[in-house]
Each structure stands twice: as structure tokens, then as C-alpha cells.
C-alpha atoms as a PDB file:
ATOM      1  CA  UNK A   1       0.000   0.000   0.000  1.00  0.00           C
ATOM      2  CA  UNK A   2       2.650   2.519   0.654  1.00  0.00           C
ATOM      3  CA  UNK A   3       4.251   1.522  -2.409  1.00  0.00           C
ATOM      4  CA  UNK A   4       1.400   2.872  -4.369  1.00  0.00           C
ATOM      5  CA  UNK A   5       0.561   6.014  -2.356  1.00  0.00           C
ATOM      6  CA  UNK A   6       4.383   6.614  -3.547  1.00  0.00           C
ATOM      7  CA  UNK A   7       3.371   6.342  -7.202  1.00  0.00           C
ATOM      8  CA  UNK A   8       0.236   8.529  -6.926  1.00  0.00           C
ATOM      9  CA  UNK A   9       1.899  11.321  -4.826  1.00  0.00           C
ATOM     10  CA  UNK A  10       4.839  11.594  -7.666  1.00  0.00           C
ATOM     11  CA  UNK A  11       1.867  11.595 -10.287  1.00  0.00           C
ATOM     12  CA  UNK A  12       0.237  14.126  -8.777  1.00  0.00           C
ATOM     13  CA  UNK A  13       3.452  16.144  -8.574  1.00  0.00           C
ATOM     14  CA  UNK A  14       4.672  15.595 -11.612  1.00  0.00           C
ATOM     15  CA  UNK A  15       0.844  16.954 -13.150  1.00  0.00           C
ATOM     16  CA  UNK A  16       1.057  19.857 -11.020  1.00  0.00           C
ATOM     17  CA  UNK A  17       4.485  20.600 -12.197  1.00  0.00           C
ATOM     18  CA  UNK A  18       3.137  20.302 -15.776  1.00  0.00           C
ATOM     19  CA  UNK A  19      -0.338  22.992 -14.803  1.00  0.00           C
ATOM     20  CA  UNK A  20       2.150  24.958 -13.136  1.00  0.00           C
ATOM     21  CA  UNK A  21       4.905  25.177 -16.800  1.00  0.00           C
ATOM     22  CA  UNK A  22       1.987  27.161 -18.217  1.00  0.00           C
ATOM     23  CA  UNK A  23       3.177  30.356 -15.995  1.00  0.00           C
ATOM     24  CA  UNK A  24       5.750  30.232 -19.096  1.00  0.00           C
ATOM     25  CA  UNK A  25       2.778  30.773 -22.122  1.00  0.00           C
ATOM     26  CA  UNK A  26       2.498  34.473 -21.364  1.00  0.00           C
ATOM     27  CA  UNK A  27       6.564  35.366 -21.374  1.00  0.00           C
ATOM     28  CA  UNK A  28       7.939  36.154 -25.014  1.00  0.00           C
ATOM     29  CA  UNK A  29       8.807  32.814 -26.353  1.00  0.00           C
ATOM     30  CA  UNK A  30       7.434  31.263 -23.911  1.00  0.00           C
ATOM     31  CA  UNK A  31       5.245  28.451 -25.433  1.00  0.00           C
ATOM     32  CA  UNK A  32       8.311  26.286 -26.322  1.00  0.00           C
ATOM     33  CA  UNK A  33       9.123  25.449 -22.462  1.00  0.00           C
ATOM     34  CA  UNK A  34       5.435  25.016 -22.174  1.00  0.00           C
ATOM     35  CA  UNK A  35       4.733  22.215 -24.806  1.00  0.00           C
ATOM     36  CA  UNK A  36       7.828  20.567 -23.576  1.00  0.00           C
ATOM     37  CA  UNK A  37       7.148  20.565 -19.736  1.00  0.00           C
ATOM     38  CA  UNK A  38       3.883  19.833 -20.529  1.00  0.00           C
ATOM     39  CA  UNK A  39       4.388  17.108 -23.024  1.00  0.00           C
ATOM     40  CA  UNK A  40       7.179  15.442 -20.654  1.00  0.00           C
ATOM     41  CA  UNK A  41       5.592  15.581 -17.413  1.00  0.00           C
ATOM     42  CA  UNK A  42       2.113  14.471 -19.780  1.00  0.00           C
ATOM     43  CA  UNK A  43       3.685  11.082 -20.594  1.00  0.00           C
ATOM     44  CA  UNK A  44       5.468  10.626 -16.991  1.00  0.00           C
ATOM     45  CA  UNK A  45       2.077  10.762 -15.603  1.00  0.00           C
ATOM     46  CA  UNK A  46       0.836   8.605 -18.809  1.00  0.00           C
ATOM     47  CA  UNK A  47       3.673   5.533 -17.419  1.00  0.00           C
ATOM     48  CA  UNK A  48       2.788   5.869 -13.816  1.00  0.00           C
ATOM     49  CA  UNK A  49      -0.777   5.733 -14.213  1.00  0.00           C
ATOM     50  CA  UNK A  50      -0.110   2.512 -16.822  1.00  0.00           C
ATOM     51  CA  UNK A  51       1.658   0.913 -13.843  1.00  0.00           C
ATOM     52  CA  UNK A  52      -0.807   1.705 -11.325  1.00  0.00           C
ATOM     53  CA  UNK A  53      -3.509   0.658 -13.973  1.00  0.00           C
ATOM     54  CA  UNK A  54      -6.002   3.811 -13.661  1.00  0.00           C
ATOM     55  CA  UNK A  55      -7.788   4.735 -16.739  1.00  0.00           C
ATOM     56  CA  UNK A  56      -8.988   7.837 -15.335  1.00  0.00           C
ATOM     57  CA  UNK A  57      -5.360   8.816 -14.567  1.00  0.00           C
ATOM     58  CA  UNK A  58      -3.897   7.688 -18.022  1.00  0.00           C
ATOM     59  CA  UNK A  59      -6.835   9.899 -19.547  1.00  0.00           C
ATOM     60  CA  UNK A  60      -5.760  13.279 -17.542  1.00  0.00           C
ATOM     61  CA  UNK A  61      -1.906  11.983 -18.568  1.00  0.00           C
ATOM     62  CA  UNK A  62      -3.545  12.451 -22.002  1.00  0.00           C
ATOM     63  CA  UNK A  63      -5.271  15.577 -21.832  1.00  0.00           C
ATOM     64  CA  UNK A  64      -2.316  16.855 -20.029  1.00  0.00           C
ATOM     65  CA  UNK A  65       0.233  16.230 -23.027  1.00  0.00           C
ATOM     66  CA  UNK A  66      -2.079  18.055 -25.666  1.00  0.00           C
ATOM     67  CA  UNK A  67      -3.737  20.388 -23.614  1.00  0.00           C
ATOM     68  CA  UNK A  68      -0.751  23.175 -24.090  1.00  0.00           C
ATOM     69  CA  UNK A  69      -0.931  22.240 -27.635  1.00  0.00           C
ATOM     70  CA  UNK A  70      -4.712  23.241 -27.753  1.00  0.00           C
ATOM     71  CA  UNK A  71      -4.191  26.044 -25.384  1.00  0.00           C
ATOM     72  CA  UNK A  72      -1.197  27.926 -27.896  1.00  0.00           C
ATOM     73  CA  UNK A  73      -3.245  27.188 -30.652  1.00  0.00           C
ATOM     74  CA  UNK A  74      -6.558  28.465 -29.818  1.00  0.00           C
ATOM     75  CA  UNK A  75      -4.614  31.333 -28.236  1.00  0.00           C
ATOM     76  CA  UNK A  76      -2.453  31.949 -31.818  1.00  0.00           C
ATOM     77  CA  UNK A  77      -6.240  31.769 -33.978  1.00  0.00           C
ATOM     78  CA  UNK A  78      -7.704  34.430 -31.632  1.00  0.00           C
ATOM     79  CA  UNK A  79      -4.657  36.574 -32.512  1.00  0.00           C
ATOM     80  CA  UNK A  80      -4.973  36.097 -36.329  1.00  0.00           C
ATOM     81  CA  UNK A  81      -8.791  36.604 -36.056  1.00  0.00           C
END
């Protein structure tokens, strides 16, 4: 059991840390550090939530890796328009 409350607490630290990488969207140049924290700490999560075998976990893993990808893009089409 403590073995596993190990896993989620790094999951769970490591999604934070990728919420918290989109401080850098709104500094010049920014976006790069953004997709790659994101994308990183997005498939982390993705491996640790395979091995603890949570769907709901591997889904927000997911969401997490594209989301900045979605976020820069809807944010680059509201510029243009």
C-alpha cells in the first residue's frame, strides 16, 4: 500500500508541475518550455498511471500532453482573427 501512495503522490506532482509550466505561455517565447514541460511531465504521468492501472489517470496523462498544444493554438487563432 505505501508503495502505491508513492506512485500517486509523484503523479500528482509531476501533473502539477506540468499545470504549473503554463506560468511560461504568457513570457515572449514562452510556449516552447510550455509544450515541452507539458508534453514530458504528460507522458510521466501517462507511465505511472499505466503501472498503477487507472484509466482515469492515463486519460488526464492524455489531456495533459495536448492540452498546451490546444491552449497555444486556440490562443495563436484568436490573434490572427
Amino acid at each position: 500500500m505505501k508503495g502505491k501512495m508513492a506512485y500517486h503522490i509523484f503523479y500528482w506532482l509531476l501533473y502539477i508541475g506540468g499545470l504549473a509550466s503554463y506560468y511560461y505561455v504568457f513570457i515572449d517565447y514562452g510556449f516552447g518550455v510550455t509544450v515541452m514541460v507539458t508534453f514530458v511531465c504528460g507522458l510521466s504521468t501517462i507511465l505511472i498511471a499505466n503501472a498503477l492501472e487507472k484509466r482515469l489517470l492515463i486519460v488526464l496523462g492524455v489531456l495533459l500532453c495536448f492540452s498546451s498544444l490546444i491552449f497555444i493554438g486556440v490562443k495563436t487563432l484568436i490573434e490572427i482573427i
